[in-house]
N, C-alpha and C. Protein backbone atom coordinates (compact mmCIF):
# COMPACT_ATOMS: atom_id res chain seq x y z
N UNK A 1 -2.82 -36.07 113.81
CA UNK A 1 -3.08 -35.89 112.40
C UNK A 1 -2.35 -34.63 111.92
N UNK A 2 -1.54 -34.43 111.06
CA UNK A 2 -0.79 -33.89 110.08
C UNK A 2 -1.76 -32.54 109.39
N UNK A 3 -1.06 -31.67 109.33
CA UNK A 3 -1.91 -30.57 108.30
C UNK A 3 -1.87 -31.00 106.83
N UNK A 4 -3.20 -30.95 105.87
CA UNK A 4 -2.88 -31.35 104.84
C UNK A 4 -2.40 -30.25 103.75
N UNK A 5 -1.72 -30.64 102.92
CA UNK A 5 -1.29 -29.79 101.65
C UNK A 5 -2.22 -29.00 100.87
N UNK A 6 -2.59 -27.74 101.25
CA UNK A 6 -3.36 -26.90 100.14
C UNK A 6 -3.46 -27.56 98.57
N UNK A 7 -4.76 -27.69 98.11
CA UNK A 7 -4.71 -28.14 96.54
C UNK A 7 -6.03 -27.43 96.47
N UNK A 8 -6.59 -27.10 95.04
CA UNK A 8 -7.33 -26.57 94.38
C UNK A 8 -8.89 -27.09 95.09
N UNK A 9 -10.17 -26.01 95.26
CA UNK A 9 -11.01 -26.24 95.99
C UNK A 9 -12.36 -26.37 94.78
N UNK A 10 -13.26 -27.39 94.76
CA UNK A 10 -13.76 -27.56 93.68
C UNK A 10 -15.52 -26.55 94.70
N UNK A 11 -15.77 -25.59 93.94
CA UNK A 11 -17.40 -24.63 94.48
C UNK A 11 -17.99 -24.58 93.34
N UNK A 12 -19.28 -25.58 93.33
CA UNK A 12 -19.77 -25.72 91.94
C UNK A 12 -19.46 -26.49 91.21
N UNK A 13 -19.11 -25.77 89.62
CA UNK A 13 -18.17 -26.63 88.62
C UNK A 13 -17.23 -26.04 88.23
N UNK A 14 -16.56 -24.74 89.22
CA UNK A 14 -15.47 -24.36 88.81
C UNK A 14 -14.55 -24.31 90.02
N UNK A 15 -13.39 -24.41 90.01
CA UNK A 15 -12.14 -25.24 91.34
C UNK A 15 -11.48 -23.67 91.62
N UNK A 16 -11.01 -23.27 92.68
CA UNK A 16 -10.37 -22.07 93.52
C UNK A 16 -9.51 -22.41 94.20
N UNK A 17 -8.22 -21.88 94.37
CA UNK A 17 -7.72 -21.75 95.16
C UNK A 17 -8.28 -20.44 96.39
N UNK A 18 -7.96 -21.44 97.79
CA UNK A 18 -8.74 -20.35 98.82
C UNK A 18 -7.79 -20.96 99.90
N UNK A 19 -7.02 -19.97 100.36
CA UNK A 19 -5.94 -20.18 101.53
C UNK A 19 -5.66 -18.93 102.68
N UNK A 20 -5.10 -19.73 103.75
CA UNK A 20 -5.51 -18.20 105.04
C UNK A 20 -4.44 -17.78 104.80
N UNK A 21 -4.57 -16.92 104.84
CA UNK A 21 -3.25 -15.63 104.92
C UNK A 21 -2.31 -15.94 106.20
N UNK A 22 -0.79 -16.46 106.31
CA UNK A 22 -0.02 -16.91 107.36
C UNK A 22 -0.68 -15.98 108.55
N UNK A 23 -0.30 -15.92 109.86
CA UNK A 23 -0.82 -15.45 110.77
C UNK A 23 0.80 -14.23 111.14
N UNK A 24 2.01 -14.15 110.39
CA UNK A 24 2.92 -13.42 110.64
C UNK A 24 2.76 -12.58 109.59
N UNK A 25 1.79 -12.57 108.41
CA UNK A 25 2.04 -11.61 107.56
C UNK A 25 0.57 -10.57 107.31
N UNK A 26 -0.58 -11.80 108.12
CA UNK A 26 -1.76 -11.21 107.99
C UNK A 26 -2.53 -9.60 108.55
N UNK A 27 -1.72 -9.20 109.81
CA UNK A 27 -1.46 -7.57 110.08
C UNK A 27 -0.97 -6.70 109.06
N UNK A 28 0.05 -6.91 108.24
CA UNK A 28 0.73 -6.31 106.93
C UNK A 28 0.01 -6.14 105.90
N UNK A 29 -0.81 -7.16 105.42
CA UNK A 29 -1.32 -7.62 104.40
C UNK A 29 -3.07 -7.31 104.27
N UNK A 30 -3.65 -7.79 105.38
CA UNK A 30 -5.52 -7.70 105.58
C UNK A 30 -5.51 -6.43 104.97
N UNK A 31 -6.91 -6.27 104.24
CA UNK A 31 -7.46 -5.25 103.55
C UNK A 31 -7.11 -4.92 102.44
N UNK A 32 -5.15 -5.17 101.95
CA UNK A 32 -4.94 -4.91 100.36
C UNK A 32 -5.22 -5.88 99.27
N UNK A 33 -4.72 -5.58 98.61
CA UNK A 33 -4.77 -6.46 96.99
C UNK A 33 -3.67 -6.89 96.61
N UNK A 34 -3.60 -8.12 96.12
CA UNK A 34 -2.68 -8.70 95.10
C UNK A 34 -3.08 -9.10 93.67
N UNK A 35 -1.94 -9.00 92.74
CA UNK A 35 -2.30 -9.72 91.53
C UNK A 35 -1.68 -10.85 91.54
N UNK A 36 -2.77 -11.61 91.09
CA UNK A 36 -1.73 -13.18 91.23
C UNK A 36 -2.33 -14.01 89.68
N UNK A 37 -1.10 -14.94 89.24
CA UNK A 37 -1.44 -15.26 87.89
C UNK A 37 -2.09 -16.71 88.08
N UNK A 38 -3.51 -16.48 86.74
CA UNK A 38 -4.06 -17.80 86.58
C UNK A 38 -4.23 -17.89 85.11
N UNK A 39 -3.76 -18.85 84.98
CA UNK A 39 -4.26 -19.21 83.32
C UNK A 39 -3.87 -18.51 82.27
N UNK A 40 -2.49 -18.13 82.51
CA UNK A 40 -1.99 -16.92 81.63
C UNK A 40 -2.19 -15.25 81.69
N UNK A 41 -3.27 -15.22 82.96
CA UNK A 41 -3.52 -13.80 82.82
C UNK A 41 -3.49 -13.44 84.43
N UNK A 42 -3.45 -12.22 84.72
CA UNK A 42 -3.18 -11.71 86.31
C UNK A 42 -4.66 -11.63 86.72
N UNK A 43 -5.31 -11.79 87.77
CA UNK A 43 -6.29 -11.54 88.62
C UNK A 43 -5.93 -10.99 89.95
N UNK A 44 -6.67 -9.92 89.88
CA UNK A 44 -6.72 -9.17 91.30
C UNK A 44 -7.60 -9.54 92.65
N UNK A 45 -6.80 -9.31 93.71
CA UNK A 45 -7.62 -10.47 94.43
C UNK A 45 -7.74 -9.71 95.69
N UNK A 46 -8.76 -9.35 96.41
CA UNK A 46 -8.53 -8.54 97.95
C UNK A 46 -7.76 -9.64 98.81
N UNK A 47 -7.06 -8.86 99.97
CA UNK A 47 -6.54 -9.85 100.60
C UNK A 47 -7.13 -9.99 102.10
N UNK A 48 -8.02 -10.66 102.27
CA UNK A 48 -9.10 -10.66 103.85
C UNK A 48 -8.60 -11.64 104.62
N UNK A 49 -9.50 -12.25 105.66
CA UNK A 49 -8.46 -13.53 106.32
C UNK A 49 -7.91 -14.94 105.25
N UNK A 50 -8.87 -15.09 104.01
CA UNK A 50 -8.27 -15.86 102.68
C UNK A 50 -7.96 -15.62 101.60
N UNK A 51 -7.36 -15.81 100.73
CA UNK A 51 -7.65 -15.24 99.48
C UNK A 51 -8.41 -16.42 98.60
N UNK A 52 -9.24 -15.89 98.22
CA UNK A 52 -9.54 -16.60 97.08
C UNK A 52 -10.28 -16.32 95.61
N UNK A 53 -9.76 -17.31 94.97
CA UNK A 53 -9.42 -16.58 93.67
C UNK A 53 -9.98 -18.32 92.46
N UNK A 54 -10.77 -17.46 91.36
CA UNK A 54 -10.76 -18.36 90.77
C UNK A 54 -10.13 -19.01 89.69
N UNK A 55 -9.71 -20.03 89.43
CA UNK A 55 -8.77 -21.13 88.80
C UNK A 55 -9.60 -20.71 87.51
N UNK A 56 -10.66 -20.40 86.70
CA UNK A 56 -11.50 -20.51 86.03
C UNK A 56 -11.42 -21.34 84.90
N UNK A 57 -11.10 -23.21 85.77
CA UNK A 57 -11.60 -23.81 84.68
C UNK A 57 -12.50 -25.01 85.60
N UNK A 58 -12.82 -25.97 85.09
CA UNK A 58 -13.28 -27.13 85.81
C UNK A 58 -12.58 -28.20 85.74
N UNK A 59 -11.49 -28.62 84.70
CA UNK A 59 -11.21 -29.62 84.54
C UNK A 59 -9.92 -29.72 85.87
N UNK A 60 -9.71 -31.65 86.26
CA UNK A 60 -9.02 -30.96 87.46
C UNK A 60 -7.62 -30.96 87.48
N UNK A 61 -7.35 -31.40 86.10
CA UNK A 61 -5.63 -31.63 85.77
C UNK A 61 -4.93 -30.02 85.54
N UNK A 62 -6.09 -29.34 84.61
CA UNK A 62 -5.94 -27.91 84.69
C UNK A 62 -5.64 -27.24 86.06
N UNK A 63 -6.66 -27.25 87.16
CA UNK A 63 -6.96 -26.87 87.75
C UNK A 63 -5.67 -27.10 88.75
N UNK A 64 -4.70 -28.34 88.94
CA UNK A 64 -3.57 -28.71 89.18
C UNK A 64 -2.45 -27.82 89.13
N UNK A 65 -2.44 -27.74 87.39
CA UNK A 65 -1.47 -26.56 87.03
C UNK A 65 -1.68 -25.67 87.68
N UNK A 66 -3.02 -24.56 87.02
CA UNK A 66 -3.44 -23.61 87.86
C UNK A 66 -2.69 -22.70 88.92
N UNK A 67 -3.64 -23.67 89.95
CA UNK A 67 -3.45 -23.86 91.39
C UNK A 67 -1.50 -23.92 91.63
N UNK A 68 -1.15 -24.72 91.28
CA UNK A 68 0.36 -24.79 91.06
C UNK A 68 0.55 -23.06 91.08
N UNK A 69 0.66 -22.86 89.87
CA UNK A 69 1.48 -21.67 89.47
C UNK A 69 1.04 -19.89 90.48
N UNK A 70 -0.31 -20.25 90.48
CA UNK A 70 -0.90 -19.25 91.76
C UNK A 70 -0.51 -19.09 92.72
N UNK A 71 -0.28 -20.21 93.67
CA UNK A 71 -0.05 -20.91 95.60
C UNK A 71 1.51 -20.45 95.07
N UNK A 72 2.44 -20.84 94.09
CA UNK A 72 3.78 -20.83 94.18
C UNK A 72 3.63 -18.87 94.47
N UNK A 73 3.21 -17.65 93.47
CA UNK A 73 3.69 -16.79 93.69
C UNK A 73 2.66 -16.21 94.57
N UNK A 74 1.70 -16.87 95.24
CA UNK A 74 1.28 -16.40 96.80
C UNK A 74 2.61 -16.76 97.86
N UNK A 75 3.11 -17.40 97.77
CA UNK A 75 4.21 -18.06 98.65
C UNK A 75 5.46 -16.91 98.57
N UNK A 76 5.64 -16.80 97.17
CA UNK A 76 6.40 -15.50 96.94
C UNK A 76 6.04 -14.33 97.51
N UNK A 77 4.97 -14.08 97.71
CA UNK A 77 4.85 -12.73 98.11
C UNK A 77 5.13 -12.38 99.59
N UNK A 78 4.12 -13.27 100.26
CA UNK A 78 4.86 -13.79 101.75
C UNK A 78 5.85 -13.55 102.01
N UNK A 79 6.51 -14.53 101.66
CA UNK A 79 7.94 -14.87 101.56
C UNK A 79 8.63 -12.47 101.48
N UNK A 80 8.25 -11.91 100.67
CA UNK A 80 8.78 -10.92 100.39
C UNK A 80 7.96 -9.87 101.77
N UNK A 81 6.89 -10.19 101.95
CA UNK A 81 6.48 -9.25 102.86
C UNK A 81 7.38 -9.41 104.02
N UNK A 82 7.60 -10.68 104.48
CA UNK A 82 7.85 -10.88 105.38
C UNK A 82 9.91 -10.39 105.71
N UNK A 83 10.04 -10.37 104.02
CA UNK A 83 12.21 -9.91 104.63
C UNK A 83 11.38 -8.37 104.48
N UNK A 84 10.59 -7.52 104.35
CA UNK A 84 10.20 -6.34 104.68
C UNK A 84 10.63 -5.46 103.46
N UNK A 85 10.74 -4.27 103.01
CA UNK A 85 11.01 -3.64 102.37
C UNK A 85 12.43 -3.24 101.97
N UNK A 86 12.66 -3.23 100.59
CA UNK A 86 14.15 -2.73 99.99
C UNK A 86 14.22 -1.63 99.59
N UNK A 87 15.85 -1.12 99.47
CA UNK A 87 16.15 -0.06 99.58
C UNK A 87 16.73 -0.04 98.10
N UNK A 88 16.08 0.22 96.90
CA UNK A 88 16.77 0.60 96.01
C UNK A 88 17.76 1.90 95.89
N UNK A 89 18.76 1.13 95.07
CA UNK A 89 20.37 2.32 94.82
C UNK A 89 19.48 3.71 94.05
N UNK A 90 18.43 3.92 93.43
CA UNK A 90 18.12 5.40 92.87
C UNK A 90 17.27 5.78 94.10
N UNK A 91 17.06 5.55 95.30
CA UNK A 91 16.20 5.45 96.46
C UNK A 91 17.17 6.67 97.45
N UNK A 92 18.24 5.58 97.71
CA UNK A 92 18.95 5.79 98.95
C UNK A 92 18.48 5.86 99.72
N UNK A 93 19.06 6.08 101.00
CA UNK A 93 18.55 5.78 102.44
C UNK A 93 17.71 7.23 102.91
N UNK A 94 17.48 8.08 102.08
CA UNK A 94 16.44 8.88 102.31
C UNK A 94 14.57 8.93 101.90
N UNK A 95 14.80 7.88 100.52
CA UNK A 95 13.47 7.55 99.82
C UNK A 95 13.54 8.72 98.87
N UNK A 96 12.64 8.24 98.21
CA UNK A 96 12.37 8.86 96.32
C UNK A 96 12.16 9.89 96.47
N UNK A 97 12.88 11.29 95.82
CA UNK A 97 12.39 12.73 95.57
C UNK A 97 11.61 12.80 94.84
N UNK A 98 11.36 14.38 94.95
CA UNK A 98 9.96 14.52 93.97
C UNK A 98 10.21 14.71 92.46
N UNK A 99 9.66 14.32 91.72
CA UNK A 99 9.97 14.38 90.38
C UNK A 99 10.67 13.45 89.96
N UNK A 100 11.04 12.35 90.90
CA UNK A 100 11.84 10.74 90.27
C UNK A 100 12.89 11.13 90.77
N UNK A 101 13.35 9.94 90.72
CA UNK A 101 14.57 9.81 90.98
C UNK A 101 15.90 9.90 90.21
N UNK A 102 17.02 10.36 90.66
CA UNK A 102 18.07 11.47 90.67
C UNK A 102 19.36 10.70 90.80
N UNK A 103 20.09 10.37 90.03
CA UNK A 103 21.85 9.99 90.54
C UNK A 103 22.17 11.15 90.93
N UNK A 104 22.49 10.91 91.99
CA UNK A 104 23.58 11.64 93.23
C UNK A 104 24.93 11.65 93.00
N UNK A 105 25.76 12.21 92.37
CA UNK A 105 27.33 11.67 92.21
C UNK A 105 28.40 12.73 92.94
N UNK A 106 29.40 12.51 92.63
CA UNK A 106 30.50 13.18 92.95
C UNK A 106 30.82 14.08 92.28
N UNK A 107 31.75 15.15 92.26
CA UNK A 107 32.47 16.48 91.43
C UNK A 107 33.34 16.08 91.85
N UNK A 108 34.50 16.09 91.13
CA UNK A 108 36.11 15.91 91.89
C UNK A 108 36.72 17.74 91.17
């Protein structure tokens, strides 16, 4: 038997998305927070062995969308934990000074 496809979890009369945190990103990740978008607006969500988060509607075509647009930028984030951290050009390969960051240039 096949793993099935995450879809929206109906508790009560209102539907959640509730999914385990991959097992390559869940050391990185356990204990913080994400914002993730539902219904037009961001919700903050701890991140434990699942996240879950509510869809806050009941209907289940909504709840479709929803769920859709949530799971896609949970996937994103993953996806970003996992190529690890970037090195922005006002950064450089030393990390941010104090007081912001600084173009570094040349004098000729």
């Amino acid at each position: 038997m096949g793993l099935a496809m995450p879809k929206p979890v109906l508790i009560g009369k209102t539907f959640y998305l509730r999914i385990h945190i991959p097992l390559d990103v869940t050391e990185r990740v356990q204990g913080g927070k994400i914002s993730i978008p539902v219904g037009g607006a961001f919700k903050v969500v701890a991140l434990k062995k699942t996240v879950k988060v509510s869809l806050r509607t009941s209907d289940p075509l909504e709840a479709k969308k929803r769920f859709t647009e949530a799971y896609t930028a949970l996937l994103q984030h993953w996806d970003a934990v996992r190529a690890g951290p970037c090195i922005s050009i006002s950064q450089g390969l030393t990390g941010p000074r104090r007081g912001g960051s600084r173009w570094v240039g040349f004098r000729f």
